[in-house]
PDB file of N, CA and C in Angstrom:
ATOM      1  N   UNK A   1       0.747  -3.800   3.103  1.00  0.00           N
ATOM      2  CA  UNK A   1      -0.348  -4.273   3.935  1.00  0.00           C
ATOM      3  C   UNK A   1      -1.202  -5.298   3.196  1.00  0.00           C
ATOM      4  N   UNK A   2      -1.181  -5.389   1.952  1.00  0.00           N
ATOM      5  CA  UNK A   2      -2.205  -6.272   1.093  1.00  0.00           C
ATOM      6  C   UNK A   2      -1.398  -7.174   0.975  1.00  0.00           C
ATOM      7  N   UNK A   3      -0.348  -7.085   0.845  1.00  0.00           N
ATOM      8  CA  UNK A   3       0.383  -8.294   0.720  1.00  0.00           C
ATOM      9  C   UNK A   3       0.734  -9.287   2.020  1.00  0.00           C
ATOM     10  N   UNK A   4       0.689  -8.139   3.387  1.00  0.00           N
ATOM     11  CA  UNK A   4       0.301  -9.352   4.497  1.00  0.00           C
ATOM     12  C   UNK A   4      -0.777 -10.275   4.748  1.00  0.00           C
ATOM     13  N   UNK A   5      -1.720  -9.341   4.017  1.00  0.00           N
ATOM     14  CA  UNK A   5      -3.267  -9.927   4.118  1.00  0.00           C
ATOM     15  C   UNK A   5      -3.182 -11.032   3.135  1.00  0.00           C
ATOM     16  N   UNK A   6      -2.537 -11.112   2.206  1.00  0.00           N
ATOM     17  CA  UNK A   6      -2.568 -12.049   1.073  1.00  0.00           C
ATOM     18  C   UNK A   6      -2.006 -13.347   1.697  1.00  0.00           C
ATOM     19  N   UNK A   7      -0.772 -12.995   2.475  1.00  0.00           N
ATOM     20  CA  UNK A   7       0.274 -14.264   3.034  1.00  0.00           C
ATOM     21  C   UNK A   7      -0.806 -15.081   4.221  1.00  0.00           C
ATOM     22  N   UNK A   8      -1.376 -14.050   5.141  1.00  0.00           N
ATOM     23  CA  UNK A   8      -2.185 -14.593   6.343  1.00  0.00           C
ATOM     24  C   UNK A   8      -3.627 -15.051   5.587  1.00  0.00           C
ATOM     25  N   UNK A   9      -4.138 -15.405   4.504  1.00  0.00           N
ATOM     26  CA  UNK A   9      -5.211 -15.863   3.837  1.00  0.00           C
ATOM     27  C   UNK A   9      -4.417 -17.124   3.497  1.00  0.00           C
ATOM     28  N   UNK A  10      -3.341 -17.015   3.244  1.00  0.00           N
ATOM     29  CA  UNK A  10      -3.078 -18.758   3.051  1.00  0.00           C
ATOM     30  C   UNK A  10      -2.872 -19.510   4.308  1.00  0.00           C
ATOM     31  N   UNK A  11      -2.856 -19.121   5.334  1.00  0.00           N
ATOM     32  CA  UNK A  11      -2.335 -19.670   6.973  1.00  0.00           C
ATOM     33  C   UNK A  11      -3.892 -19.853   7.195  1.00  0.00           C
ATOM     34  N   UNK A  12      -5.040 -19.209   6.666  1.00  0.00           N
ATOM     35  CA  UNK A  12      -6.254 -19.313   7.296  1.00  0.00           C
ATOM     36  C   UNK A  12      -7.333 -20.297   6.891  1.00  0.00           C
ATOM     37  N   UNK A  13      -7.657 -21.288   7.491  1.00  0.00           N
ATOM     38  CA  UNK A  13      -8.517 -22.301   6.871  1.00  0.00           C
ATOM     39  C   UNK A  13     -10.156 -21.379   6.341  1.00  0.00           C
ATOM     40  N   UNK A  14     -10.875 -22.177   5.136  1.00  0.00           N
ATOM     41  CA  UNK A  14     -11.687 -21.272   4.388  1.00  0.00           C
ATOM     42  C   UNK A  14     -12.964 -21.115   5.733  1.00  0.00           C
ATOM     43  N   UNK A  15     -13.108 -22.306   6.248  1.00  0.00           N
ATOM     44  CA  UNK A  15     -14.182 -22.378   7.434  1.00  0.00           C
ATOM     45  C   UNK A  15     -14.261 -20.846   8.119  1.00  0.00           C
ATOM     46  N   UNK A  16     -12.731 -20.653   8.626  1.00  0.00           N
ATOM     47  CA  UNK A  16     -12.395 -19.150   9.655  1.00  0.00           C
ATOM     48  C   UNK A  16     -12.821 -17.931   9.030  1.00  0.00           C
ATOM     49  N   UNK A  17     -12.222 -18.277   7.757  1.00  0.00           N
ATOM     50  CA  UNK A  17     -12.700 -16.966   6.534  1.00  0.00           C
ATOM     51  C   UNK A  17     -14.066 -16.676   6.820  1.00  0.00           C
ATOM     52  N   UNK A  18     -14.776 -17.922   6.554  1.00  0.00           N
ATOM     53  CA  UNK A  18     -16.043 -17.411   6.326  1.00  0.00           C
ATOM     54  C   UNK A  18     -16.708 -16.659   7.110  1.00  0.00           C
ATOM     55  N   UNK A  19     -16.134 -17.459   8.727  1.00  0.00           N
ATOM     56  CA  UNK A  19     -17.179 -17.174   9.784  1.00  0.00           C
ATOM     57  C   UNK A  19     -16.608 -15.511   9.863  1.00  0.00           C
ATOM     58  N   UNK A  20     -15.502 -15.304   9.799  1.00  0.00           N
ATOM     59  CA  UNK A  20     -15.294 -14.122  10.094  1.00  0.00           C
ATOM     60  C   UNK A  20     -15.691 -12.787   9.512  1.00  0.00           C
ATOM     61  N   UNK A  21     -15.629 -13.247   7.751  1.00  0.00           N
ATOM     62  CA  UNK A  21     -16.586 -12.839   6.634  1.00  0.00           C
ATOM     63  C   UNK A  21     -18.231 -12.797   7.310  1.00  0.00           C
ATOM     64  N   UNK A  22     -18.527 -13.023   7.752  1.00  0.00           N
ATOM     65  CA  UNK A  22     -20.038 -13.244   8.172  1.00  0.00           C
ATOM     66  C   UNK A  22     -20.182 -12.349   9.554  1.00  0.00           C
ATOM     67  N   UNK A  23     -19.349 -12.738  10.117  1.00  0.00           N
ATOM     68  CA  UNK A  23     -18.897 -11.368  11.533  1.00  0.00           C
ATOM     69  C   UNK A  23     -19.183 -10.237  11.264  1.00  0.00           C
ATOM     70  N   UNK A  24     -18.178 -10.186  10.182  1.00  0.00           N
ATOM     71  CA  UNK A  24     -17.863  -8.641  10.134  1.00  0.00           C
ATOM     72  C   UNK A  24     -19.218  -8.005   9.181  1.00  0.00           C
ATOM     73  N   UNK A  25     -19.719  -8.966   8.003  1.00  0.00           N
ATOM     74  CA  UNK A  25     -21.014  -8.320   7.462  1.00  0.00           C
ATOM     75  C   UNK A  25     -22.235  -7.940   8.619  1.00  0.00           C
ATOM     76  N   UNK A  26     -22.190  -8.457   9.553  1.00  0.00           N
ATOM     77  CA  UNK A  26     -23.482  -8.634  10.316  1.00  0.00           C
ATOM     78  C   UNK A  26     -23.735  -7.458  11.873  1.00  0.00           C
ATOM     79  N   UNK A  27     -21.893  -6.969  11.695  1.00  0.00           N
ATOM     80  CA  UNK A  27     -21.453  -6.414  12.446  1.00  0.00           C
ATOM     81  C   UNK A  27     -21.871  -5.004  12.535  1.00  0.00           C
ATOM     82  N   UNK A  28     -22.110  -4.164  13.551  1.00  0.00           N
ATOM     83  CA  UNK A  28     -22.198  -2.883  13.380  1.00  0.00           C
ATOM     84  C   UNK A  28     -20.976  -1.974  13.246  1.00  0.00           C
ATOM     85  N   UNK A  29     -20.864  -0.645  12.691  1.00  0.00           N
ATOM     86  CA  UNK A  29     -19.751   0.164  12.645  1.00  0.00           C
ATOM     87  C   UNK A  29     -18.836   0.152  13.839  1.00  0.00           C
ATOM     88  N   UNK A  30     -19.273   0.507  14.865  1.00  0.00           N
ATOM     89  CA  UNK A  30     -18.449  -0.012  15.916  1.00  0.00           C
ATOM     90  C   UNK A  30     -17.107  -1.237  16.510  1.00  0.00           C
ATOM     91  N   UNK A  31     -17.867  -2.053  16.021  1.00  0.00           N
ATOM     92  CA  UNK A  31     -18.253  -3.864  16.102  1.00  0.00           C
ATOM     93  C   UNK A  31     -16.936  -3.421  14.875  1.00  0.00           C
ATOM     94  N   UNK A  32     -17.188  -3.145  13.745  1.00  0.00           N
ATOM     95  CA  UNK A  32     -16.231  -3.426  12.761  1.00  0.00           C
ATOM     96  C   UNK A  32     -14.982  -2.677  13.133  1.00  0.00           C
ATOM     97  N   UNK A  33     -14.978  -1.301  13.519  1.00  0.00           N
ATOM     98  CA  UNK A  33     -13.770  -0.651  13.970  1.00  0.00           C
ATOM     99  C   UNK A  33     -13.005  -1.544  15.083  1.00  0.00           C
ATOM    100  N   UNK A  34     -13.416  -2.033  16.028  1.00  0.00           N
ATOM    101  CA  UNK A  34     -12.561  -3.211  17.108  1.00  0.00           C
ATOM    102  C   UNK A  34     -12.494  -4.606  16.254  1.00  0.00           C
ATOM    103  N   UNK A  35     -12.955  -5.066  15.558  1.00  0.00           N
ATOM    104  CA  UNK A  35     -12.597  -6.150  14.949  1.00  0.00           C
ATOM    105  C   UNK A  35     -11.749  -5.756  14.033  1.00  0.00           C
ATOM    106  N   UNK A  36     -11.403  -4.860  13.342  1.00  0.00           N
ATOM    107  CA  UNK A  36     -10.215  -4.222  12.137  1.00  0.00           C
ATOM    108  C   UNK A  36      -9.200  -3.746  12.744  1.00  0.00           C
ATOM    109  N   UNK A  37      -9.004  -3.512  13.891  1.00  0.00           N
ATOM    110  CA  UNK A  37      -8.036  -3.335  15.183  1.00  0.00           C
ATOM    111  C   UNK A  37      -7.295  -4.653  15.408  1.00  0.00           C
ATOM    112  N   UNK A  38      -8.128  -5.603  15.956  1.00  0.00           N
ATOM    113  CA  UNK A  38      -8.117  -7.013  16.604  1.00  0.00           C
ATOM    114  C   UNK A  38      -7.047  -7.572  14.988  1.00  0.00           C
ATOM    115  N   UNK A  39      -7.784  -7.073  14.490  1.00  0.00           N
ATOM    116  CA  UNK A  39      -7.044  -7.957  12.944  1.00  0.00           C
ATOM    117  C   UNK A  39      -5.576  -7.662  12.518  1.00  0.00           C
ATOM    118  N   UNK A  40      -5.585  -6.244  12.881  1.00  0.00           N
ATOM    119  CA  UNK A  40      -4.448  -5.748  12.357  1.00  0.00           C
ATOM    120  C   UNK A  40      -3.754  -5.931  13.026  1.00  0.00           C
ATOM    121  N   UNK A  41      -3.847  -5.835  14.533  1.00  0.00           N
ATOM    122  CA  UNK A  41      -2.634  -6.389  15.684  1.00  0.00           C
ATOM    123  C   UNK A  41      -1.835  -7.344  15.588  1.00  0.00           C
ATOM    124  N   UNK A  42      -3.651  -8.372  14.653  1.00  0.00           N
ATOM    125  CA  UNK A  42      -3.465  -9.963  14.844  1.00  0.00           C
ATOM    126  C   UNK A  42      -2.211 -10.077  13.886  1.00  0.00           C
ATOM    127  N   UNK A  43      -2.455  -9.473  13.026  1.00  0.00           N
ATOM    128  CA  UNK A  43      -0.919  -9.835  11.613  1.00  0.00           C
ATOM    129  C   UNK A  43      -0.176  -8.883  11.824  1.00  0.00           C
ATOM    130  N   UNK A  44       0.416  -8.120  12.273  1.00  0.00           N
ATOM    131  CA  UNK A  44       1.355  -7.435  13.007  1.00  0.00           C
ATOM    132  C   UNK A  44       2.137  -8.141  13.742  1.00  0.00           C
ATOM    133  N   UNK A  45       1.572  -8.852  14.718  1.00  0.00           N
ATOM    134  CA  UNK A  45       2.023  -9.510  15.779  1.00  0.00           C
ATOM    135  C   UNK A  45       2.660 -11.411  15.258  1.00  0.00           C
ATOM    136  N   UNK A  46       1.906 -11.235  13.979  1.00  0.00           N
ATOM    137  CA  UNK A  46       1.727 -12.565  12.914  1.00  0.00           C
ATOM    138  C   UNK A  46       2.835 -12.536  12.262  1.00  0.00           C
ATOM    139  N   UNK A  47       2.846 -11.187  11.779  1.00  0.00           N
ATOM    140  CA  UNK A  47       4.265 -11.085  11.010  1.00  0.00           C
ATOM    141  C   UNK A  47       5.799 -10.812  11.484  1.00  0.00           C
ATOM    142  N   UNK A  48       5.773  -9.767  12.962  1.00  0.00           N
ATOM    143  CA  UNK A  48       6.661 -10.287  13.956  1.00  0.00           C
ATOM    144  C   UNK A  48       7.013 -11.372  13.920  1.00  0.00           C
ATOM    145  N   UNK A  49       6.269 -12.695  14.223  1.00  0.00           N
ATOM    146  CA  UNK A  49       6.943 -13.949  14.343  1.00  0.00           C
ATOM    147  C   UNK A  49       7.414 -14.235  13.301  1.00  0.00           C
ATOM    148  N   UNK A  50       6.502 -14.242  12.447  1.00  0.00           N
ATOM    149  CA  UNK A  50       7.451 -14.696  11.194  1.00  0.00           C
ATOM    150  C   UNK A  50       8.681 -14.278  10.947  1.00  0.00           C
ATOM    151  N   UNK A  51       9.215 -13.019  10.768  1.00  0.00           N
ATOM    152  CA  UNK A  51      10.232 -12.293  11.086  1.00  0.00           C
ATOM    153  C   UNK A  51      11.406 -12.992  11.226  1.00  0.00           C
ATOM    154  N   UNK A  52      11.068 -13.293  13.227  1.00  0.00           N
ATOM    155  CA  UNK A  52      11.992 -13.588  13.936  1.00  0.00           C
ATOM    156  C   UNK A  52      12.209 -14.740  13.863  1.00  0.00           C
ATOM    157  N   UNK A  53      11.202 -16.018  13.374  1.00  0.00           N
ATOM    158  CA  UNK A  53      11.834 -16.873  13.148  1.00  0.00           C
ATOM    159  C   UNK A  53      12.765 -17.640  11.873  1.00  0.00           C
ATOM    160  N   UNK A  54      12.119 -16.254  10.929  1.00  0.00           N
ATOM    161  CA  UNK A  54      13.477 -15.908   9.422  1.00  0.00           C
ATOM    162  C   UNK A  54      14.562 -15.769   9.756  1.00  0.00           C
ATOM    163  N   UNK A  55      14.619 -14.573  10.995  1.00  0.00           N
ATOM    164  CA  UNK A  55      15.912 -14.272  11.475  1.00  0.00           C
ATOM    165  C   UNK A  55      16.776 -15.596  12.057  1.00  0.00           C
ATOM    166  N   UNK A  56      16.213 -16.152  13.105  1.00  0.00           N
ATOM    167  CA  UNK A  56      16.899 -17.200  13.904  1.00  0.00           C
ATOM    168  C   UNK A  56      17.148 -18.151  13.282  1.00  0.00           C
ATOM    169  N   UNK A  57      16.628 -18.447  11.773  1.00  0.00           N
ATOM    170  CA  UNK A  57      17.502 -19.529  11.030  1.00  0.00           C
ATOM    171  C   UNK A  57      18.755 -19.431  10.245  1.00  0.00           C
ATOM    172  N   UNK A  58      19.016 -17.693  10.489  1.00  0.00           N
ATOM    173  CA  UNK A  58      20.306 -17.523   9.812  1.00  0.00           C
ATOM    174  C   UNK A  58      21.281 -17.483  10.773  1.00  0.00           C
TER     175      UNK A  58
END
């Protein structure tokens, strides 16, 4: 899992980082549990593609 997070930090411009860094500090517990959801889907669903389009070049 850290190592997806590591791969999807290089796909992410620093601008997005930040704002999102700033989201999530400002955020309430709640607020952070659906945004750590939203995230994890997001590279789940991030790394699916990647995947499949590893696969389809062989």
């Amino acid at each position: 899992m850290i190592i997806s997070l590591y791969l999807y930090r290089g796909h992410c411009p620093p601008l997005t980082k930040f704002t999102l860094h700033i989201l999530y500090l400002t955020s309430t517990f709640y607020e952070k549990h659906v945004l750590l959801k939203l995230f994890s889907t997001f590279i789940v669903s991030h790394l699916i593609h990647l995947s499949s389009l590893s696969l389809s070049q062989y």
